[in-house]
C-alpha atoms as a PDB file:
ATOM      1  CA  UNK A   1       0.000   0.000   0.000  1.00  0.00           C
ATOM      2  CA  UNK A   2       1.235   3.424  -1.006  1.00  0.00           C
ATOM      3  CA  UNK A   3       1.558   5.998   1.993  1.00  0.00           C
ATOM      4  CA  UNK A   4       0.141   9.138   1.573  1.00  0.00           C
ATOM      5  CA  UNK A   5       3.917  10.720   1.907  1.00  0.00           C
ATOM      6  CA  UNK A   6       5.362   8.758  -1.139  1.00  0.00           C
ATOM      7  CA  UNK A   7       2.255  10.434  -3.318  1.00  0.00           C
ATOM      8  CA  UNK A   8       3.113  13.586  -2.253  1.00  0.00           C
ATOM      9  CA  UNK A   9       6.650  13.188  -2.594  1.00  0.00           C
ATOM     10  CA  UNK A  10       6.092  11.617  -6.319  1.00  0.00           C
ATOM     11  CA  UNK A  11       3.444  14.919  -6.797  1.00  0.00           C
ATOM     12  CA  UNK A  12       6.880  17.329  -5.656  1.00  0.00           C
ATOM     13  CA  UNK A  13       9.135  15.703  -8.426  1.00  0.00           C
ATOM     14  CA  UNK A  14       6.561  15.995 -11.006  1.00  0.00           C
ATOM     15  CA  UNK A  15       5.393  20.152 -10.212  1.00  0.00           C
ATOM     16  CA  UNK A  16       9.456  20.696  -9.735  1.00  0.00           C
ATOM     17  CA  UNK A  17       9.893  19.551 -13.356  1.00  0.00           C
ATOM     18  CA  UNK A  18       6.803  20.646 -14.728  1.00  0.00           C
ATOM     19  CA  UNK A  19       8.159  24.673 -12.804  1.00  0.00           C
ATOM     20  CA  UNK A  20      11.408  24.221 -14.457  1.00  0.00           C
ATOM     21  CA  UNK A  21       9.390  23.599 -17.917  1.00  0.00           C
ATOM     22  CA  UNK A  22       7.440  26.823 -17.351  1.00  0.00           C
ATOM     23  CA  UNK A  23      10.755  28.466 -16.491  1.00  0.00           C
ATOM     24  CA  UNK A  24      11.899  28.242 -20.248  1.00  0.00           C
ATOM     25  CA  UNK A  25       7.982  28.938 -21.275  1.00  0.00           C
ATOM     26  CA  UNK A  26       8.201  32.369 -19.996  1.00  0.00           C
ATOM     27  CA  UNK A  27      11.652  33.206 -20.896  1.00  0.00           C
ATOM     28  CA  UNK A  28      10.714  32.455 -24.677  1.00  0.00           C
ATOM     29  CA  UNK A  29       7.184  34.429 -23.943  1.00  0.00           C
ATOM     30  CA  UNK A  30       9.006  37.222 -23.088  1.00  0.00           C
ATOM     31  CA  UNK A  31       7.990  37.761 -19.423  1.00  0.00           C
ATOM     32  CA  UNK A  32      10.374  40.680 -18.749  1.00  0.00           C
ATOM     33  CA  UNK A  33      13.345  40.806 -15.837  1.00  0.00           C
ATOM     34  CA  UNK A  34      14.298  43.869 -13.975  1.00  0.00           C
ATOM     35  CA  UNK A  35      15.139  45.746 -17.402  1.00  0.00           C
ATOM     36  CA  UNK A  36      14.393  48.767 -19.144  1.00  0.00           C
ATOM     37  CA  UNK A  37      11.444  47.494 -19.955  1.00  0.00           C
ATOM     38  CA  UNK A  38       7.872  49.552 -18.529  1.00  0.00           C
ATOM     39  CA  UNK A  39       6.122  46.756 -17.574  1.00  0.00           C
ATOM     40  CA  UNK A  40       7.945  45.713 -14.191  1.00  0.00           C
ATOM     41  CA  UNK A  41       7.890  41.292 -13.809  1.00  0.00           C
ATOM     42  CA  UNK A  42       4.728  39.542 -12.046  1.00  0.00           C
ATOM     43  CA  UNK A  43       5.045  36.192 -10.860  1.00  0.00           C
ATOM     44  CA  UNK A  44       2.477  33.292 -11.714  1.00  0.00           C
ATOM     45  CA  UNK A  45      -0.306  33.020  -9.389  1.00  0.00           C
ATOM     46  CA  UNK A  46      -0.179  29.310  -7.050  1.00  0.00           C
ATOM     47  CA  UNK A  47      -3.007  28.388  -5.241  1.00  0.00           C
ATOM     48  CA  UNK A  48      -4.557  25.137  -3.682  1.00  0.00           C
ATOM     49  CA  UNK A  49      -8.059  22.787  -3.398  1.00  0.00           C
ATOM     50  CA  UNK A  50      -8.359  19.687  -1.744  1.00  0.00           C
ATOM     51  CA  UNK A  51      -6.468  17.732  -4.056  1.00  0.00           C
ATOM     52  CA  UNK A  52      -4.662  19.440  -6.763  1.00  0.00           C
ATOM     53  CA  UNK A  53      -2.241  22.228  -6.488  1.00  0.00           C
ATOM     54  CA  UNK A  54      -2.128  24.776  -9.091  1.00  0.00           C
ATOM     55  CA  UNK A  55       1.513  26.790  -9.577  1.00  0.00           C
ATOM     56  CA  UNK A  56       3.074  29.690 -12.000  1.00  0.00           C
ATOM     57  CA  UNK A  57      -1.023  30.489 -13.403  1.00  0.00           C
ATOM     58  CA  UNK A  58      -0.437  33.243 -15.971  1.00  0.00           C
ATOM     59  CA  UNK A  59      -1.283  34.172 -19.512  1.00  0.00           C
ATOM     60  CA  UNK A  60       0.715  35.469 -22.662  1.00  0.00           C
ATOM     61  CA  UNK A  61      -0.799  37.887 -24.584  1.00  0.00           C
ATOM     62  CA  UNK A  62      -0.069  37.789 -28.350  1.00  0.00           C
ATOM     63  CA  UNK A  63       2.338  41.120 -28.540  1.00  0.00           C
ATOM     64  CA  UNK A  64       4.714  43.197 -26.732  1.00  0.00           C
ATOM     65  CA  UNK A  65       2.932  46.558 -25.835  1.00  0.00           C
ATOM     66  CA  UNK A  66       1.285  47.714 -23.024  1.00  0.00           C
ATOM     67  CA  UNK A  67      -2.182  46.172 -23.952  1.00  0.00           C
ATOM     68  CA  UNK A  68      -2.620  43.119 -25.473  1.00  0.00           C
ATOM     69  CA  UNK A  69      -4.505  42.595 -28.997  1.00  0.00           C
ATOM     70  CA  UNK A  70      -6.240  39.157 -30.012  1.00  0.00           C
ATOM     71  CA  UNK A  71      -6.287  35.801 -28.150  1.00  0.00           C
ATOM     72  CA  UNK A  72      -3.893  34.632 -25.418  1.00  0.00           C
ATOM     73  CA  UNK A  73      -2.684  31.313 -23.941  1.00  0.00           C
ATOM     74  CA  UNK A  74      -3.119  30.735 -20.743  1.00  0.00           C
ATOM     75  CA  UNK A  75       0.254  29.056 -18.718  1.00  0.00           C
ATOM     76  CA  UNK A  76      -0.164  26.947 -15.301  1.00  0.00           C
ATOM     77  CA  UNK A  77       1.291  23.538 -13.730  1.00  0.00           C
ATOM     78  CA  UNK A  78      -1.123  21.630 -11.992  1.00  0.00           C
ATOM     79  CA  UNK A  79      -0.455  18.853  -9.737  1.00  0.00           C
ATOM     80  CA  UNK A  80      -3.212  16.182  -8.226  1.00  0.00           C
ATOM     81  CA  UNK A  81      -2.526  14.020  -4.689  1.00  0.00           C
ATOM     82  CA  UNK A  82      -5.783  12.583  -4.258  1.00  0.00           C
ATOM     83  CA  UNK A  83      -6.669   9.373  -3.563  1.00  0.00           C
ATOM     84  CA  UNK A  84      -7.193   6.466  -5.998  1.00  0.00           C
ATOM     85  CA  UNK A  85      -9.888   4.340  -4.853  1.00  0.00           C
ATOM     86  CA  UNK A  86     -12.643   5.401  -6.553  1.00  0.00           C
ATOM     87  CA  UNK A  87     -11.380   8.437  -8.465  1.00  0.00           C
ATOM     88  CA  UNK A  88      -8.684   6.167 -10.899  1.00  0.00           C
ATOM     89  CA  UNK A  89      -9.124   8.639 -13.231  1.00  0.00           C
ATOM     90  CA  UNK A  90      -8.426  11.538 -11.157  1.00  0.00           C
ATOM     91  CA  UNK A  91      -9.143  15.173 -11.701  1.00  0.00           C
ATOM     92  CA  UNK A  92     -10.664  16.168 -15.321  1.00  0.00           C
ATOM     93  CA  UNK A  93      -9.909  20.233 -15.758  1.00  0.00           C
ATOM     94  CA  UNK A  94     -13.220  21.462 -15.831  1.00  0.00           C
ATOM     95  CA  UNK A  95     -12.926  25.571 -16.681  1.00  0.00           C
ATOM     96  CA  UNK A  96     -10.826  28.211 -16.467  1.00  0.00           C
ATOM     97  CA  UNK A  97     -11.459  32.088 -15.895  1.00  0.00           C
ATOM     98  CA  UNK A  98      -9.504  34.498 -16.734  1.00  0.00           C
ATOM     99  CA  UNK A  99     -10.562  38.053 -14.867  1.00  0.00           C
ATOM    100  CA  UNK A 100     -14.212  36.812 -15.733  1.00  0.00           C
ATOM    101  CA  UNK A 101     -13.584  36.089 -18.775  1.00  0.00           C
ATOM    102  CA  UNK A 102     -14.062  32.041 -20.008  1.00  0.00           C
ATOM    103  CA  UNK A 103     -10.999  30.503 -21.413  1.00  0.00           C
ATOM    104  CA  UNK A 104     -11.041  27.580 -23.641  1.00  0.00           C
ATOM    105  CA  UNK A 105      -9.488  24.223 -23.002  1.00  0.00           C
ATOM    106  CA  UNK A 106      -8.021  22.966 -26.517  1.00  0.00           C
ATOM    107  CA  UNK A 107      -7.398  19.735 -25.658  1.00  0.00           C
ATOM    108  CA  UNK A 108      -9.197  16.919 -23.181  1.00  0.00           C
ATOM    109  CA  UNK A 109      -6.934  17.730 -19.953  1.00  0.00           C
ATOM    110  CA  UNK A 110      -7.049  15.279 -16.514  1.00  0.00           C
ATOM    111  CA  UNK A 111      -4.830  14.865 -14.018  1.00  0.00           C
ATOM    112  CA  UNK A 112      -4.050  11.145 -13.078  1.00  0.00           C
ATOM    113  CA  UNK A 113      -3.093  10.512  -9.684  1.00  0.00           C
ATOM    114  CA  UNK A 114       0.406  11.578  -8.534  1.00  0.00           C
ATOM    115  CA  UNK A 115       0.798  13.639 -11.771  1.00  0.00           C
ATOM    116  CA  UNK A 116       1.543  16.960 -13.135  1.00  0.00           C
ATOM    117  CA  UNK A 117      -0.967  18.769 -16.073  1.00  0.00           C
ATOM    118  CA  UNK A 118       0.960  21.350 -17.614  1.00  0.00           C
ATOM    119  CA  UNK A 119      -1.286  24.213 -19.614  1.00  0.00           C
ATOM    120  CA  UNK A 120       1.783  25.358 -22.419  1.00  0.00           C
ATOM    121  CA  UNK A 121       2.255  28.294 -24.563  1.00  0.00           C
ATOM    122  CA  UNK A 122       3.142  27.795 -28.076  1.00  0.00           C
ATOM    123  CA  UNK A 123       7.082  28.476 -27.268  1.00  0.00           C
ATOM    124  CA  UNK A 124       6.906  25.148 -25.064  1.00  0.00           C
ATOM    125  CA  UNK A 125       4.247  23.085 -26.174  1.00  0.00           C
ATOM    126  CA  UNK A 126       4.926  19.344 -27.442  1.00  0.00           C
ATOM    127  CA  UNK A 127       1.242  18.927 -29.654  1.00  0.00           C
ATOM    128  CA  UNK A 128       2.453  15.069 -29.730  1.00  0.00           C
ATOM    129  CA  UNK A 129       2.314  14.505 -26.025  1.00  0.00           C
ATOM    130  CA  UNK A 130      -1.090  14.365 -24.154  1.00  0.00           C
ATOM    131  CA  UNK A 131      -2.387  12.754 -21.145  1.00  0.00           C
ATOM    132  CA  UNK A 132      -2.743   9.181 -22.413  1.00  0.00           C
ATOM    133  CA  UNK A 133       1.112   8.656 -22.878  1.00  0.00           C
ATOM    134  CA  UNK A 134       1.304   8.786 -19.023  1.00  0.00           C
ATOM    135  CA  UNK A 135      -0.303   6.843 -17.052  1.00  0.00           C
ATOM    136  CA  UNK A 136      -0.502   7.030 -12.898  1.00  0.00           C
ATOM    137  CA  UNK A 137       2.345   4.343 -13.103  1.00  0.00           C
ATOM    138  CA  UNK A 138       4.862   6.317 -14.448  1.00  0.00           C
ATOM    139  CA  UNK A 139       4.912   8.379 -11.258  1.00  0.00           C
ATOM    140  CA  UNK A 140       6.015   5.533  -9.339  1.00  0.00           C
ATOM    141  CA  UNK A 141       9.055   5.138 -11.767  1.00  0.00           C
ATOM    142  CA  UNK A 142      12.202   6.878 -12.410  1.00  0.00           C
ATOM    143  CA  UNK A 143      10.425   9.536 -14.559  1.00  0.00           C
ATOM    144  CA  UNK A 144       7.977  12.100 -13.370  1.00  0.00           C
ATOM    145  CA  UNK A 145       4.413  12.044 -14.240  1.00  0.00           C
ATOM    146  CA  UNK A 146       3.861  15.053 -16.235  1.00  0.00           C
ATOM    147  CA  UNK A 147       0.817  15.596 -18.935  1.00  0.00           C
ATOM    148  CA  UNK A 148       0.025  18.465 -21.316  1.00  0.00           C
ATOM    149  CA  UNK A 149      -2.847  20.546 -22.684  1.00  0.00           C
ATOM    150  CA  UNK A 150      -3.095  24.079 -24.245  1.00  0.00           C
ATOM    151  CA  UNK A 151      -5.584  26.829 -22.510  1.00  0.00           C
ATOM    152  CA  UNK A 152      -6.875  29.785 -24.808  1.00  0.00           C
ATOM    153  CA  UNK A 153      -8.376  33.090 -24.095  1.00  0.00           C
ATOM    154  CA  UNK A 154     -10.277  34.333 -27.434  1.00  0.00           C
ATOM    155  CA  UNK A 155     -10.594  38.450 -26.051  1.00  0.00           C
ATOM    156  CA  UNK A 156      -7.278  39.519 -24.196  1.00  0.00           C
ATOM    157  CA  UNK A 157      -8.057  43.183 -25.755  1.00  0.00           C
ATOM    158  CA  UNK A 158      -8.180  44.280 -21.911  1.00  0.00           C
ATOM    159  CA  UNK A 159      -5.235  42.796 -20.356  1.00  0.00           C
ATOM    160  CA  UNK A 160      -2.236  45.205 -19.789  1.00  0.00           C
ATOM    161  CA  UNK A 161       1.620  43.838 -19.472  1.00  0.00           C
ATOM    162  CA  UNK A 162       2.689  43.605 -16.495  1.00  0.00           C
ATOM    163  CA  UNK A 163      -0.104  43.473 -14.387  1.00  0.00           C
ATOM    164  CA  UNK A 164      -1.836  40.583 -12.379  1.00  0.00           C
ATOM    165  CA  UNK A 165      -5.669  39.636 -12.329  1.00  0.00           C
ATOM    166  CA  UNK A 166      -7.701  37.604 -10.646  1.00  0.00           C
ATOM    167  CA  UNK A 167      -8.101  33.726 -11.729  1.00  0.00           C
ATOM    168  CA  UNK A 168     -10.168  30.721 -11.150  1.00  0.00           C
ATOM    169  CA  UNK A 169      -9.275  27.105 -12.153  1.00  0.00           C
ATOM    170  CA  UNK A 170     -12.030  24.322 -11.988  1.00  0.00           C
ATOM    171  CA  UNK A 171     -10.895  20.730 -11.753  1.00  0.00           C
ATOM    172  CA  UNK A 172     -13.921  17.796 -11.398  1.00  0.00           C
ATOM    173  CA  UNK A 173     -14.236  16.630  -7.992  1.00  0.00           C
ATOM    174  CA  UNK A 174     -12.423  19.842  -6.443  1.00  0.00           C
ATOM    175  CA  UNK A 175     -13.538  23.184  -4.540  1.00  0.00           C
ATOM    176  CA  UNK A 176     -12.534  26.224  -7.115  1.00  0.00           C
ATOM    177  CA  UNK A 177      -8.783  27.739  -6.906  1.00  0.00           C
ATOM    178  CA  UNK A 178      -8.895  31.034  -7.156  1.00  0.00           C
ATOM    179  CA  UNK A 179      -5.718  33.263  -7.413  1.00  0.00           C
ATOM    180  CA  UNK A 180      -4.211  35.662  -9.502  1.00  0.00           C
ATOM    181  CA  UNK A 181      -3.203  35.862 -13.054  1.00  0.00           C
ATOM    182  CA  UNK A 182       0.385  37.210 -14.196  1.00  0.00           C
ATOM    183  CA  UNK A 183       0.135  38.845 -17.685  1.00  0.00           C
ATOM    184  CA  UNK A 184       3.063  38.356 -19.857  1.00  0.00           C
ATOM    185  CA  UNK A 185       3.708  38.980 -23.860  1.00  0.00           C
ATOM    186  CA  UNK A 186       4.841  36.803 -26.320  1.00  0.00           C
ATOM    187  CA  UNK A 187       8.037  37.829 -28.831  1.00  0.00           C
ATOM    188  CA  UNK A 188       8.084  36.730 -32.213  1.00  0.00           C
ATOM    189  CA  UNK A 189      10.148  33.832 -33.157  1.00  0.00           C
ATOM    190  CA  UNK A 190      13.171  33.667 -34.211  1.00  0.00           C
ATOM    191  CA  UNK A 191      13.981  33.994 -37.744  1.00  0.00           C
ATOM    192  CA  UNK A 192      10.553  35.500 -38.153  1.00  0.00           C
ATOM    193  CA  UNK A 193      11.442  39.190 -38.095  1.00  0.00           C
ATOM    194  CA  UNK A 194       9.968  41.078 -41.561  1.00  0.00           C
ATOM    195  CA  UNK A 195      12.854  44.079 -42.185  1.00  0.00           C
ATOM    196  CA  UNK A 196      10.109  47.240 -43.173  1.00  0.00           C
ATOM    197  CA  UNK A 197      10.047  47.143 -47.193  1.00  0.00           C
ATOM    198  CA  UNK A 198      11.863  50.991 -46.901  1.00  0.00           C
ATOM    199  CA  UNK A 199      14.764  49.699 -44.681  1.00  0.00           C
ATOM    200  CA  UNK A 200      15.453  47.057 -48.037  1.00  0.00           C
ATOM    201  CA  UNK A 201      15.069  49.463 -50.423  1.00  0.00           C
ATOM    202  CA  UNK A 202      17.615  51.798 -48.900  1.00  0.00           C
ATOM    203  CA  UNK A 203      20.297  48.780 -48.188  1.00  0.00           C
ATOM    204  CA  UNK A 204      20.125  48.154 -52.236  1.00  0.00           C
ATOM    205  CA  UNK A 205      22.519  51.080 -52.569  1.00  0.00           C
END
C-alpha cells in the first residue's frame, strides 16, 4: 500500500519539473526581468483545493505593448494528490477564468493521480504529447508524471503587461482555486522578423 507521503513526494518531483518547464515557457514568452522594460515582472499566481495544487497560473498575450490585442494562452502547472480508490481517473480540468472572462481548453486535460498537467504556450508546447502517454504508473518510476494541454483566451483586448488579475481554475471533484493571473507577452520567433520594405530598399545602394 502506497503511503500518503510517497504520493506527495512523487506529486513534488513531477510540479518541480513541470516549474522548471514553465521556467523556459516564460523566458521564450518574453515575461520581462528587472530591465528597461515599462512593464515591471509579475510572478504566476499558485493556489490550492483539496487535491490538486495549481503553480506559476499566468497568460501570454499575443504582442509586446502595453495592452494586449487578439487571443492569449493561458500558462499553469497543476499537480493532483488525491486518492485512488474510486477516483482512478483523477481530476478532469473542468474551466478556467480568466478576470471573468471564459478561457477555452483545446485539448481533453485530466490529471491522473500523482501527476503533473501542464497548460503550455506555443514556445513550449509538445502537440504530440497528451495525457494518455502517461499513465498514474509512471509516477512511481524513475520519470515524473507530467501531462500536457493548451488553454486559450479568445478576447485579451483588456489585459495590460505587467499586471496581475484575478483567476479561477475548476478541476472535477475539487472546490474552485482562485488566485491571480500574471500577464506576460509573447516575442516573435526567431527567424521571423519582416525588415520594413523601406529599410530594403535603402540597403540596395
Amino acid at each position: 500500500m502506497t503511503s500518503p507521503t510517497s504520493g506527495f513526494r512523487r506529486s513534488a518531483i513531477a510540479v518541480t519539473a513541470a516549474a522548471a518547464a514553465l521556467a523556459l515557457s516564460a523566458c521564450g514568452a518574453g515575461q520581462h526581468s528587472q530591465t528597461a522594460e515599462k512593464a515591471a515582472a509579475v510572478d504566476g499566481g499558485s493556489g490550492t483545493s483539496q487535491n490538486v495544487v495549481v503553480n506559476d497560473f499566468r497568460v501570454v498575450v499575443p504582442e509586446i505593448g502595453e495592452e494586449s490585442d487578439g487571443p492569449a494562452q493561458v500558462a499553469f502547472a497543476a499537480s493532483f494528490s488525491g486518492p485512488g480508490v474510486g477516483n482512478p481517473e483523477g481530476a478532469a480540468l473542468e474551466s478556467v477564468t480568466i478576470d471573468g472572462a471564459e478561457a477555452t481548453i483545446e485539448q481533453g486535460a485530466r490529471i491522473p493521480r500523482d501527476c503533473t498537467l501542464v497548460a503550455v504556450t506555443d514556445e513550449a508546447s509538445n502537440p504530440e504529447q497528451n495525457y494518455e502517454d502517461m499513465s498514474p504508473d509512471v509516477a512511481g518510476g524513475t520519470h515524473p508524471c507530467i501531462v500536457y494541454t493548451t488553454v486559450t483566451l479568445p478576447d485579451a483586448d483588456d489585459l495590460h503587461i505587467g499586471n496581475s488579475v484575478p483567476g479561477t481554475i475548476q478541476f472535477s471533484g475539487e472546490e474552485p482555486i482562485d488566485t491571480h493571473v500574471a500577464v506576460g507577452s509573447s516575442r516573435e520567433a526567431a527567424g521571423e522578423f519582416t525588415r520594413p520594405e523601406e529599410t530594403v530598399e535603402g540597403s540596395a545602394h
